[in-house]
N, C-alpha and C. Protein backbone atom coordinates (compact mmCIF):
# COMPACT_ATOMS: atom_id res chain seq x y z
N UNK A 1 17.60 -2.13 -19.09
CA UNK A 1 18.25 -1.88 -17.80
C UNK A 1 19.58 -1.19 -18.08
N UNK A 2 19.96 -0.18 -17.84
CA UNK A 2 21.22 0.98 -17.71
C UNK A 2 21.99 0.67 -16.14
N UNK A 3 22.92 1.09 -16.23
CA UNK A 3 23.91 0.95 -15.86
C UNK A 3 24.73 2.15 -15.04
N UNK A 4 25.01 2.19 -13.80
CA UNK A 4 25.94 3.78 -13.69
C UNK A 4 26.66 3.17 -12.28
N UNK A 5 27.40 3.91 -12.26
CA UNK A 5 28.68 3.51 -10.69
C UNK A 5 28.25 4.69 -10.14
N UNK A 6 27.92 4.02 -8.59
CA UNK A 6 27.81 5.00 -7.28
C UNK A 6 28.65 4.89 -6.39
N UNK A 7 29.61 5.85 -6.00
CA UNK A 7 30.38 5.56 -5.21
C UNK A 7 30.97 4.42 -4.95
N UNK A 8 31.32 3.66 -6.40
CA UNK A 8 32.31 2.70 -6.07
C UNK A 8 31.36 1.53 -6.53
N UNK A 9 29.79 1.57 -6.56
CA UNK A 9 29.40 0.65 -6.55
C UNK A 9 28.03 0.66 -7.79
N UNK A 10 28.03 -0.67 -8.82
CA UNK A 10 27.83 -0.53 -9.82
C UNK A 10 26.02 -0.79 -9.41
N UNK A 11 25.37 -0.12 -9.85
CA UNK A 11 23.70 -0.02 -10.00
C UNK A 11 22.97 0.26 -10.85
N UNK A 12 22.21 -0.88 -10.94
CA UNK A 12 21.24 -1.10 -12.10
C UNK A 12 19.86 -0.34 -12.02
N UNK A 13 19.65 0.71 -12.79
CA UNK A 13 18.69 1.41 -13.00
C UNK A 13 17.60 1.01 -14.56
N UNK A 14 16.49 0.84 -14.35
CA UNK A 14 15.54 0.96 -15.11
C UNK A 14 15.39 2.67 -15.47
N UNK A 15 15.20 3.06 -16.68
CA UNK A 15 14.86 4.45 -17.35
C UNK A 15 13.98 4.31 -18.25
N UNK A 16 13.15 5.51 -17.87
CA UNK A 16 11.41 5.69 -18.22
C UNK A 16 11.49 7.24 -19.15
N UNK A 17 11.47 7.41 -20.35
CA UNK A 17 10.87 8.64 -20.46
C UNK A 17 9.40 9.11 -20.67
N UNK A 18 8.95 10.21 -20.31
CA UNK A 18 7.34 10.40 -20.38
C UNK A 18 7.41 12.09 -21.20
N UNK A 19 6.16 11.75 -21.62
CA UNK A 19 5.48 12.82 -22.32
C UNK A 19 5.32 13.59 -21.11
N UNK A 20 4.64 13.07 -19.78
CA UNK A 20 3.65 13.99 -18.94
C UNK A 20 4.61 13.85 -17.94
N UNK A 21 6.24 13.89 -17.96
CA UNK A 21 7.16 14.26 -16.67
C UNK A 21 7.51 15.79 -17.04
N UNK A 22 7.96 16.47 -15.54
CA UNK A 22 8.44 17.62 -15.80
C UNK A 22 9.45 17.81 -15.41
N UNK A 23 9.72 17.06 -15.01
CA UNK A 23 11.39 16.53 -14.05
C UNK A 23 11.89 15.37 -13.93
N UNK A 24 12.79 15.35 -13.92
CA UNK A 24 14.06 14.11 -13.56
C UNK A 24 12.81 13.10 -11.50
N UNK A 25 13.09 12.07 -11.93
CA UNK A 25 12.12 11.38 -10.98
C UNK A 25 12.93 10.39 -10.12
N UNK A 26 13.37 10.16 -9.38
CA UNK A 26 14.49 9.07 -8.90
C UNK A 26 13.01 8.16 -7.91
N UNK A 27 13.27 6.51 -8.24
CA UNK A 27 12.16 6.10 -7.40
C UNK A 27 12.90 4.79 -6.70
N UNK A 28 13.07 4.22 -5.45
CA UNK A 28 14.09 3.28 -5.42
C UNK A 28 12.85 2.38 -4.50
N UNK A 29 12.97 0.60 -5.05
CA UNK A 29 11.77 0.43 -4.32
C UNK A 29 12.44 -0.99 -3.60
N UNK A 30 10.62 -1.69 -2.81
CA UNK A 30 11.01 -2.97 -2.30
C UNK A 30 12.73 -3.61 -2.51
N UNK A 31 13.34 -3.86 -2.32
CA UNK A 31 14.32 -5.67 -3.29
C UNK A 31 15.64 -4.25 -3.84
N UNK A 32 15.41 -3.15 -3.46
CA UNK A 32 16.46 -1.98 -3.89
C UNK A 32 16.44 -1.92 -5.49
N UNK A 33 15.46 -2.44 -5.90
CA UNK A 33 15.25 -1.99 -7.55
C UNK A 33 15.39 -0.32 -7.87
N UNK A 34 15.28 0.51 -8.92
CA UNK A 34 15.66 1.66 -9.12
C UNK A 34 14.96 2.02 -10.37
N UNK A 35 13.62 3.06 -10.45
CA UNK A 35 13.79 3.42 -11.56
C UNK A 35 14.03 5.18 -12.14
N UNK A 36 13.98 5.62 -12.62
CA UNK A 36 14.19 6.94 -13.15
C UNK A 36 13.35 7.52 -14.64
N UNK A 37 12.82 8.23 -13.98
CA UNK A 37 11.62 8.49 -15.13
C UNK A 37 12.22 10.25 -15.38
N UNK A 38 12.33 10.49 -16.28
CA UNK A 38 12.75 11.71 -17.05
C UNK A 38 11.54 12.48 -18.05
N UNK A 39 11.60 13.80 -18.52
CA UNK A 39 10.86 14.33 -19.18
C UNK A 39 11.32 13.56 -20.77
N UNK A 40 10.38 13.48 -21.76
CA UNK A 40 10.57 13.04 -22.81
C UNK A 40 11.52 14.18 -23.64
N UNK A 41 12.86 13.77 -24.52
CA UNK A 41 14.00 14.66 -25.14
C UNK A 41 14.94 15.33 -24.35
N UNK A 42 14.85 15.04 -22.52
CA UNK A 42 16.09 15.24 -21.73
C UNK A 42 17.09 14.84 -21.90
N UNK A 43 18.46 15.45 -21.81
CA UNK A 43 19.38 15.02 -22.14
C UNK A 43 20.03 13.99 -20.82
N UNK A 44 20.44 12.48 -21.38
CA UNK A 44 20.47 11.65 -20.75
C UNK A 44 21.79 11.69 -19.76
N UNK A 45 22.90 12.39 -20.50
CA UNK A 45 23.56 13.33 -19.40
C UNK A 45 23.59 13.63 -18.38
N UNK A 46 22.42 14.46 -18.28
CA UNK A 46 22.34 15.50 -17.32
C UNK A 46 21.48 14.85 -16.27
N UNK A 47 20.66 13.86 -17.06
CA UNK A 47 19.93 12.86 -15.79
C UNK A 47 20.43 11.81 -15.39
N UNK A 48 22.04 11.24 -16.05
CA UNK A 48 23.00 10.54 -15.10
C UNK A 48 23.75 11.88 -14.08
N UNK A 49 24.25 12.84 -14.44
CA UNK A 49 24.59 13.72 -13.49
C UNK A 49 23.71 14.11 -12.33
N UNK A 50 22.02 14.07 -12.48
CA UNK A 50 21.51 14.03 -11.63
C UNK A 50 21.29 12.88 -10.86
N UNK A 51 21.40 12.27 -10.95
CA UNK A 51 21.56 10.79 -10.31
C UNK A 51 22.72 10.75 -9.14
N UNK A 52 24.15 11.02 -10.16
CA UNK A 52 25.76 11.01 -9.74
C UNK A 52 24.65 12.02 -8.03
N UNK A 53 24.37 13.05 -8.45
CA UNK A 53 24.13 14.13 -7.55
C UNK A 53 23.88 13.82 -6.15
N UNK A 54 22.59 12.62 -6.62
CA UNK A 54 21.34 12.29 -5.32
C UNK A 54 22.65 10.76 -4.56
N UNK A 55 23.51 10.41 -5.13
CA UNK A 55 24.35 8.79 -5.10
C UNK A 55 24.17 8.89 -3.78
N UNK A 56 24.05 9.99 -2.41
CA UNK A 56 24.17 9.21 -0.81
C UNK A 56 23.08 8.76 -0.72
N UNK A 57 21.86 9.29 -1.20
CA UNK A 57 20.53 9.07 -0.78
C UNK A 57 20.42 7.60 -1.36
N UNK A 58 20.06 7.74 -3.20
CA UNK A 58 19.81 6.64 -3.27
C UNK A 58 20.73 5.21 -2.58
N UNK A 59 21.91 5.56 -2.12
CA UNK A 59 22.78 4.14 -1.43
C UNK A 59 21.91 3.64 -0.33
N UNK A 60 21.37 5.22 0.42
CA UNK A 60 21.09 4.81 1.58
C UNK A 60 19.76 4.26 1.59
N UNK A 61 18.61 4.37 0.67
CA UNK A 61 17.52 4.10 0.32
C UNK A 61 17.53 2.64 -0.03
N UNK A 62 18.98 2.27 -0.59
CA UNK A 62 18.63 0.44 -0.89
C UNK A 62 19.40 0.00 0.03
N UNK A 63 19.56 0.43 0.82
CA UNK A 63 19.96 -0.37 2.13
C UNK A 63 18.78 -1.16 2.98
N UNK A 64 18.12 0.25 2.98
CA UNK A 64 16.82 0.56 4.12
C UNK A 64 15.88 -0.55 3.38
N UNK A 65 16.12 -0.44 1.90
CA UNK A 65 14.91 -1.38 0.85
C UNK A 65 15.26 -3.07 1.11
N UNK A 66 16.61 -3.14 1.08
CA UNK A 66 17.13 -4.64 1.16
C UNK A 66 17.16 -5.13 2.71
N UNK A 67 16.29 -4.24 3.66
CA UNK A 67 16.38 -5.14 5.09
C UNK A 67 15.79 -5.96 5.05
N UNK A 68 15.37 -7.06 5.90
CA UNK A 68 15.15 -8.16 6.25
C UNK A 68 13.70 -7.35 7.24
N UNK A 69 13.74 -6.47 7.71
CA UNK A 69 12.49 -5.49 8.79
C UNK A 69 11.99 -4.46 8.15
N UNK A 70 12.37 -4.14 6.58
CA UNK A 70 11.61 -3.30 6.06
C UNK A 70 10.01 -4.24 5.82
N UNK A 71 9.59 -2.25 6.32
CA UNK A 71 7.46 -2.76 6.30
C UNK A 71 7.29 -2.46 4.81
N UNK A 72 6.77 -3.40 4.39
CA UNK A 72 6.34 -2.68 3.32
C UNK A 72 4.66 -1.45 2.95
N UNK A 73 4.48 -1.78 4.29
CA UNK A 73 2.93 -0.89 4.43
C UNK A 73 3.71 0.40 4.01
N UNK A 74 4.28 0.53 4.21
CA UNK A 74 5.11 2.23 3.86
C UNK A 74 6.00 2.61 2.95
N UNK A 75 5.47 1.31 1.77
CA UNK A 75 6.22 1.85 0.93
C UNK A 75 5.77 2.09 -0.42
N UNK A 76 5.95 2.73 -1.36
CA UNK A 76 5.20 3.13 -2.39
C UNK A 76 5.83 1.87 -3.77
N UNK A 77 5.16 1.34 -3.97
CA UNK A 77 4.96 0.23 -5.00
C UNK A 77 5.04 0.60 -6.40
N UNK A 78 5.32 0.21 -7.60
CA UNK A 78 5.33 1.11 -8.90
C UNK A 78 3.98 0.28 -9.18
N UNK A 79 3.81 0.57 -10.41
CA UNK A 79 2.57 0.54 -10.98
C UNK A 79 1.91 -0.71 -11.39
N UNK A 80 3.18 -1.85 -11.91
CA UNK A 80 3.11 -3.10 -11.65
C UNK A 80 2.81 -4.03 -10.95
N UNK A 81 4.07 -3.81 -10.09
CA UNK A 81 3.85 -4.35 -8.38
C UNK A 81 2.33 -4.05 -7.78
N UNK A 82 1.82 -2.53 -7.81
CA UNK A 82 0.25 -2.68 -7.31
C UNK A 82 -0.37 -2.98 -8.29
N UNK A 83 -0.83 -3.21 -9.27
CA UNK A 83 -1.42 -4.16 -9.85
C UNK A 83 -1.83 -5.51 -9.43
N UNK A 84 -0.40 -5.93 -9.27
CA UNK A 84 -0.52 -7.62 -8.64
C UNK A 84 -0.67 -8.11 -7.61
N UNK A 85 -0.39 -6.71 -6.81
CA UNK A 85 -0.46 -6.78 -5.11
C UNK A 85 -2.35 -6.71 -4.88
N UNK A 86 -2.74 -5.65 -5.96
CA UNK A 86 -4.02 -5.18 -5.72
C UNK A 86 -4.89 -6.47 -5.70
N UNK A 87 -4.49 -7.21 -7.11
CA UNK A 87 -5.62 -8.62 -7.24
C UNK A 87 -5.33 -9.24 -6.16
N UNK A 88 -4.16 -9.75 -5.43
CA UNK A 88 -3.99 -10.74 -4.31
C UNK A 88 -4.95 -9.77 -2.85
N UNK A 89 -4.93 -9.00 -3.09
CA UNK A 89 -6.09 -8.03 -2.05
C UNK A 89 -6.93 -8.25 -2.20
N UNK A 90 -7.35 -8.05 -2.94
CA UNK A 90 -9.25 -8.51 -3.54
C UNK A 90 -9.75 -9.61 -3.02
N UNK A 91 -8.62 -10.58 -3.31
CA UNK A 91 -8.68 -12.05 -3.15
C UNK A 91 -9.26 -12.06 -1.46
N UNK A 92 -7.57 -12.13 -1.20
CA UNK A 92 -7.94 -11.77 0.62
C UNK A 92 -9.01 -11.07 1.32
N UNK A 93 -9.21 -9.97 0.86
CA UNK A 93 -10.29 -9.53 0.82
C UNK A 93 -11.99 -9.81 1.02
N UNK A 94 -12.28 -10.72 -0.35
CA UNK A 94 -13.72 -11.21 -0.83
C UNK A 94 -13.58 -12.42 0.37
N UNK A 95 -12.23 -13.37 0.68
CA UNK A 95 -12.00 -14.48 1.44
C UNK A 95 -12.59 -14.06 2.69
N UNK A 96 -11.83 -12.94 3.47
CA UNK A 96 -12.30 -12.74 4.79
C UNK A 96 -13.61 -12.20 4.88
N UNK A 97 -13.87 -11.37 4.04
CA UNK A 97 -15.55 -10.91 4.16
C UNK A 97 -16.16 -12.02 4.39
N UNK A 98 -15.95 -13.06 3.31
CA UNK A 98 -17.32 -14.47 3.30
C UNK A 98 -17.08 -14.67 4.63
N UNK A 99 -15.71 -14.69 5.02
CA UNK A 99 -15.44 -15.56 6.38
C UNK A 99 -15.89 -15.02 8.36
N UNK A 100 -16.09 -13.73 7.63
CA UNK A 100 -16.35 -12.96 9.18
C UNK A 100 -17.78 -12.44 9.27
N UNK A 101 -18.27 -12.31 7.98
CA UNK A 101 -19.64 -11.95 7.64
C UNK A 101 -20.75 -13.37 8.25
N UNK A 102 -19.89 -14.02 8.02
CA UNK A 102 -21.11 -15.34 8.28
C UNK A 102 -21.60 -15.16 10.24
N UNK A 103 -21.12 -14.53 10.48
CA UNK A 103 -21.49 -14.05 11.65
C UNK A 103 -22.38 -13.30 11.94
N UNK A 104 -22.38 -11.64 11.37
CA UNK A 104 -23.25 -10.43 10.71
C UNK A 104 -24.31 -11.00 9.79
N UNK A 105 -23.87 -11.92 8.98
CA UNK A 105 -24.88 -12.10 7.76
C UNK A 105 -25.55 -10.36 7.34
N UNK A 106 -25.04 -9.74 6.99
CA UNK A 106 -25.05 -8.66 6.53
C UNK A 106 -24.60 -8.31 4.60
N UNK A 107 -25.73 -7.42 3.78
CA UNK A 107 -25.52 -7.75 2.46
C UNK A 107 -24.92 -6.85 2.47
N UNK A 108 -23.87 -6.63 1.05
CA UNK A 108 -23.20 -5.72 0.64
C UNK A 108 -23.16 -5.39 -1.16
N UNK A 109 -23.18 -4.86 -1.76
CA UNK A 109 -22.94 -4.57 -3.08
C UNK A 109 -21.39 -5.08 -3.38
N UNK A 110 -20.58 -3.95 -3.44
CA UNK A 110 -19.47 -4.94 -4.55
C UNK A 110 -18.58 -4.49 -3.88
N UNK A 111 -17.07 -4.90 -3.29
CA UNK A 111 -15.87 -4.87 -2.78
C UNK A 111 -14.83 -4.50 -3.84
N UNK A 112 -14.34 -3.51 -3.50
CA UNK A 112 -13.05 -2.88 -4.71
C UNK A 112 -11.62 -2.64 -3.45
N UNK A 113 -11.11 -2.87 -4.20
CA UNK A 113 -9.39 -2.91 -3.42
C UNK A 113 -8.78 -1.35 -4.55
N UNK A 114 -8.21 -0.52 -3.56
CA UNK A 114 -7.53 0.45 -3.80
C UNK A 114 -6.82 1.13 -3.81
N UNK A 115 -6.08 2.19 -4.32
CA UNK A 115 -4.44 2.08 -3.43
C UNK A 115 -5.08 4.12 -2.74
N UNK A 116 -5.31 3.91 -0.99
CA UNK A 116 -5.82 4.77 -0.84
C UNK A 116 -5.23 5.45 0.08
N UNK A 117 -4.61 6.80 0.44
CA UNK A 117 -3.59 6.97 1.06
C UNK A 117 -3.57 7.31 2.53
N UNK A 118 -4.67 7.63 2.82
CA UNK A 118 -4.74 7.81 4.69
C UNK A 118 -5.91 6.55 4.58
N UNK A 119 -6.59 6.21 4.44
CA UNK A 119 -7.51 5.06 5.02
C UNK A 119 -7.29 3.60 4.31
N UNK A 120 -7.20 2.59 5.64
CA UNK A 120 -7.12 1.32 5.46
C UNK A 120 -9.12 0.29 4.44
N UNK A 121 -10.07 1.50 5.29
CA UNK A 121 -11.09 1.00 4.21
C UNK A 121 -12.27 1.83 4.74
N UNK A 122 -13.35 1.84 3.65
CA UNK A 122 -14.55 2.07 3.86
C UNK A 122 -15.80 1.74 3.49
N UNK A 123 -16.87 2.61 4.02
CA UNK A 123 -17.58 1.44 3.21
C UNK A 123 -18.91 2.75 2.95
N UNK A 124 -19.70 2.70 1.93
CA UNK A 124 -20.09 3.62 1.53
C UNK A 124 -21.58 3.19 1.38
N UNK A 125 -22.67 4.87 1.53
CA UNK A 125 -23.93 4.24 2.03
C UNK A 125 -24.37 3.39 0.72
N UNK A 126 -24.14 3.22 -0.45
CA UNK A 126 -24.64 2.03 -1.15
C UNK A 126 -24.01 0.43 -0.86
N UNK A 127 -23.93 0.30 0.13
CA UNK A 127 -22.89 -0.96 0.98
C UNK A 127 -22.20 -1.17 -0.34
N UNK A 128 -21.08 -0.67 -0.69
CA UNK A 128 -19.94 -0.83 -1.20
C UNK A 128 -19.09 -1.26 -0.26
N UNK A 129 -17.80 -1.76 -0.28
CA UNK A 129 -16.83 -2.17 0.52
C UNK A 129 -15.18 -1.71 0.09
N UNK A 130 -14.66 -0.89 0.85
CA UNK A 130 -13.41 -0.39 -0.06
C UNK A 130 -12.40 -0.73 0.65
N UNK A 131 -11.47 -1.53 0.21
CA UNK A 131 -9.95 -1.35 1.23
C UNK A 131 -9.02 -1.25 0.07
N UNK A 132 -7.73 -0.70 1.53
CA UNK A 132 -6.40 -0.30 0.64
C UNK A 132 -6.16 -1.37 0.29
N UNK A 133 -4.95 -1.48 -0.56
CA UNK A 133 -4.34 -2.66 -1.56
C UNK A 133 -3.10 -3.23 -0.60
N UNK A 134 -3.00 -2.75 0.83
CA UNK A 134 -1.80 -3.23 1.89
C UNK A 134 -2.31 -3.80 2.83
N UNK A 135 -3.43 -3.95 2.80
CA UNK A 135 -4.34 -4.84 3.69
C UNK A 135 -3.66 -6.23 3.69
N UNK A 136 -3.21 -6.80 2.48
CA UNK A 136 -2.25 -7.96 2.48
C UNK A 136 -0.82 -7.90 3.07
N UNK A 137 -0.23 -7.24 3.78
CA UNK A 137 0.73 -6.79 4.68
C UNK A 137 0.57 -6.82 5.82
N UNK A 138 -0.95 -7.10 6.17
CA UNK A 138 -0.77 -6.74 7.65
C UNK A 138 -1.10 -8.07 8.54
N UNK A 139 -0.40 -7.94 9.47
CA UNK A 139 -1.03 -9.04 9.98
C UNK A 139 -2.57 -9.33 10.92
N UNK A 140 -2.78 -10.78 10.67
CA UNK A 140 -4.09 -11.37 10.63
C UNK A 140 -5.23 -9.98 11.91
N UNK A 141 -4.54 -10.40 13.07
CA UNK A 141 -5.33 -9.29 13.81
C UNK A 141 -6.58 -8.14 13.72
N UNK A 142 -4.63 -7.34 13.13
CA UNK A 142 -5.31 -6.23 12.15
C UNK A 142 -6.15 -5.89 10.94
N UNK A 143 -6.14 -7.43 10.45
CA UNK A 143 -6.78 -7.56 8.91
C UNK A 143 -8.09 -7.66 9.36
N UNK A 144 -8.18 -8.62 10.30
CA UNK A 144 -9.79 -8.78 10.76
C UNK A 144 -10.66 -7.68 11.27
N UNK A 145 -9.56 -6.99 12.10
CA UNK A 145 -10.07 -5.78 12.52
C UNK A 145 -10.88 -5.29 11.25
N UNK A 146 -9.72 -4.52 10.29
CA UNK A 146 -10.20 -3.63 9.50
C UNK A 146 -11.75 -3.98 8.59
N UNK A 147 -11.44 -5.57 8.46
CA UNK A 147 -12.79 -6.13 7.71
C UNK A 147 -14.01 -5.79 8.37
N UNK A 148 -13.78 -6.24 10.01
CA UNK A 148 -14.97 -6.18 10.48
C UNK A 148 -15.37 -4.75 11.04
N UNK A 149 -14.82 -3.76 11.13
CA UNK A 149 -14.57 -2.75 11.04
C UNK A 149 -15.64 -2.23 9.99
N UNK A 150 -15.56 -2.24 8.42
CA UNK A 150 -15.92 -2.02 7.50
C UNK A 150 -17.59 -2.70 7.58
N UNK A 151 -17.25 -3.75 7.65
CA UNK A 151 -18.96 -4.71 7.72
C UNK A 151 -19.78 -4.13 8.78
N UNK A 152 -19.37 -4.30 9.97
CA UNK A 152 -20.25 -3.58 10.69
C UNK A 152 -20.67 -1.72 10.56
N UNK A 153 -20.27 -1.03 9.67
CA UNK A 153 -20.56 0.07 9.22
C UNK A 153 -22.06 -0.62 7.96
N UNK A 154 -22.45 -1.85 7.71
CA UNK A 154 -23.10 -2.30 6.83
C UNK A 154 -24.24 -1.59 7.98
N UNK A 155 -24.20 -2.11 9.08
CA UNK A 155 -25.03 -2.52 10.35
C UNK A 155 -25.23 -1.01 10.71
N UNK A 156 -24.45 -0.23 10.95
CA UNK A 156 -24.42 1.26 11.94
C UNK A 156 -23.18 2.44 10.63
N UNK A 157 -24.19 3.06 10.26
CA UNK A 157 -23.14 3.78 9.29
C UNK A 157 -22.65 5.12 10.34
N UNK A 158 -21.86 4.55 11.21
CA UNK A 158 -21.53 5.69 12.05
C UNK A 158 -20.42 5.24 13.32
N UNK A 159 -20.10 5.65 13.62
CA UNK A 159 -19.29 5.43 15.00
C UNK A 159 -19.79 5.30 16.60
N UNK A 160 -20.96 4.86 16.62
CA UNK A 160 -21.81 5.02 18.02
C UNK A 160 -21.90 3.91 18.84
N UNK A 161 -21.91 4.18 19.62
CA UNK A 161 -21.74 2.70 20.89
C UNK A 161 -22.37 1.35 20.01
N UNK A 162 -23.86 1.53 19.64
CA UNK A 162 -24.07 0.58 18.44
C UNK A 162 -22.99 0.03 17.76
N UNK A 163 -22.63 0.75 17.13
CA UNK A 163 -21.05 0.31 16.06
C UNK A 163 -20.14 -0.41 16.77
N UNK A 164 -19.89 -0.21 17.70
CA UNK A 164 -18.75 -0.73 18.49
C UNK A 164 -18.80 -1.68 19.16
N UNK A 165 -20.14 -2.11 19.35
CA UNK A 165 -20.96 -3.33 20.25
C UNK A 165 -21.25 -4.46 18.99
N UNK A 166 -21.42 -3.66 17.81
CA UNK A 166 -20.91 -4.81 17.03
C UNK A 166 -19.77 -5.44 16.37
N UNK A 167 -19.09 -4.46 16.36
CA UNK A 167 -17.34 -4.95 16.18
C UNK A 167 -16.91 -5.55 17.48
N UNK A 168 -17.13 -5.33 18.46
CA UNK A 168 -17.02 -5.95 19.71
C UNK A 168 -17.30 -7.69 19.56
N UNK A 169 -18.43 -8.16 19.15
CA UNK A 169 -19.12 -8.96 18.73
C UNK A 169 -18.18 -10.18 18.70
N UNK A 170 -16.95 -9.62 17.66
CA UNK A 170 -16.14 -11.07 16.94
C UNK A 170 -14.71 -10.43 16.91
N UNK A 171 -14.66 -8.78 17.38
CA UNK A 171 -13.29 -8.95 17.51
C UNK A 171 -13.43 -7.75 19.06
N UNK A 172 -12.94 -9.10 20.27
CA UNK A 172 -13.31 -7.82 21.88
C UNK A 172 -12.09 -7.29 21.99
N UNK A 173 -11.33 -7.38 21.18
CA UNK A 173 -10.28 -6.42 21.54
C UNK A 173 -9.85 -5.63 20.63
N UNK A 174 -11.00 -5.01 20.14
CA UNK A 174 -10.81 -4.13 19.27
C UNK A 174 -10.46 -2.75 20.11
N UNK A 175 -10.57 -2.18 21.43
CA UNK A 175 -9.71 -1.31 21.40
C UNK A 175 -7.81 -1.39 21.20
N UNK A 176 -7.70 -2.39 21.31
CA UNK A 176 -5.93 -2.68 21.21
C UNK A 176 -5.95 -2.57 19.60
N UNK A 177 -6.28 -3.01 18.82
CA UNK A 177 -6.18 -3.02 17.46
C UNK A 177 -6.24 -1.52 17.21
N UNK A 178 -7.29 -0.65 17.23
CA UNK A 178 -7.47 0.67 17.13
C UNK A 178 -6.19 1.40 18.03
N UNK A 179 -5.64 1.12 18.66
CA UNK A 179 -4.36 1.73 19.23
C UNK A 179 -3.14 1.22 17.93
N UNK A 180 -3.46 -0.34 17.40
CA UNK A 180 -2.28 -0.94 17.07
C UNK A 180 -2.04 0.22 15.43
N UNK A 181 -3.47 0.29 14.71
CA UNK A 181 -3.28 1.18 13.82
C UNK A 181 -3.59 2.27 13.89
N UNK A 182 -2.93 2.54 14.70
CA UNK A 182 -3.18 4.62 14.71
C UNK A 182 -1.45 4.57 15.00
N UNK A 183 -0.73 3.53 15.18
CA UNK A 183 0.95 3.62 15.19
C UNK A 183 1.48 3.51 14.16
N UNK A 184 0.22 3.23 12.71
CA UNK A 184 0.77 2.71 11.36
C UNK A 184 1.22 3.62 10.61
């Protein structure tokens, strides 16, 4: 952990060098952590001067990181963090399937958690089951939604009154949900 003063105020940065960077990387996350990933043999200089450079942004970035109302659905996780976030998904995940399926009784092949960037999940014609890895962020509602959402594509691989008469089934207010994430 390195060390540099921003405007008065002392911040702890993690520094990464890589073979496969081509630039100076500033990443500021959840909890206002900080890391900085550089090209491998940059001079470390010039990537505290670039830093000194970006000092309003990143201040203002761990502000926004240390709220009490930051979402984290919108925020980009390092490589760690989704890792660990991903298994507690899975978890939640395999949990609510058993739990909403017993309704459908509908089979599926194998459930993978992913970090996927416009879709919350899908499900693919070998009944695979895919959701993002922020599915654990959201609340219950919406979680059910998206599950049953996914399962009933087991049932209707399509979007047709069918489809919707079975998501209807166990969640009837699934048009409010479908409004709630199209605001996400």
């Amino acid at each position: 952990m390195r060390k540099i003063n921003l405007k008065g105020e002392e911040i702890n940065y993690e520094l990464k060098e890589s073979r496969r960077a081509s630039r100076v990387r500033l990443s500021v996350f959840y909890g206002g952590k900080i890391a900085v990933t550089m090209p491998k043999g940059f001079s470390v200089e010039k990537m505290e001067n670039f830093i000194l450079e970006k000092s309003e942004w990143i201040l203002e970035k761990i502000k926004i990181m240390e709220k009490k109302d930051f979402n984290p659905v919108f925020h980009n996780f390092s490589r760690r963090e989704y890792k660990k976030l991903k298994n507690q998904a899975l978890i939640l995940a395999e949990r609510k399937i058993e739990e909403l399926n017993k309704y459908y009784g509908f089979s599926y092949n194998k459930i993978s958690v992913r970090n996927c960037c416009s879709r919350w999940g899908s499900c693919s014609e070998k009944k695979n089951l895919n959701f993002n890895y922020k599915i654990i962020f959201l609340p219950e509602d919406l979680l059910n939604y998206i599950i049953v959402h996914e399962l009933c594509h087991l049932g209707e691989m399509n979007h047709s009154k069918r489809f919707w008469s079975l998501v209807e089934k166990t969640v009837p207010d699934y048009r409010e949900m479908r409004r709630k994430m199209r605001k996400m």
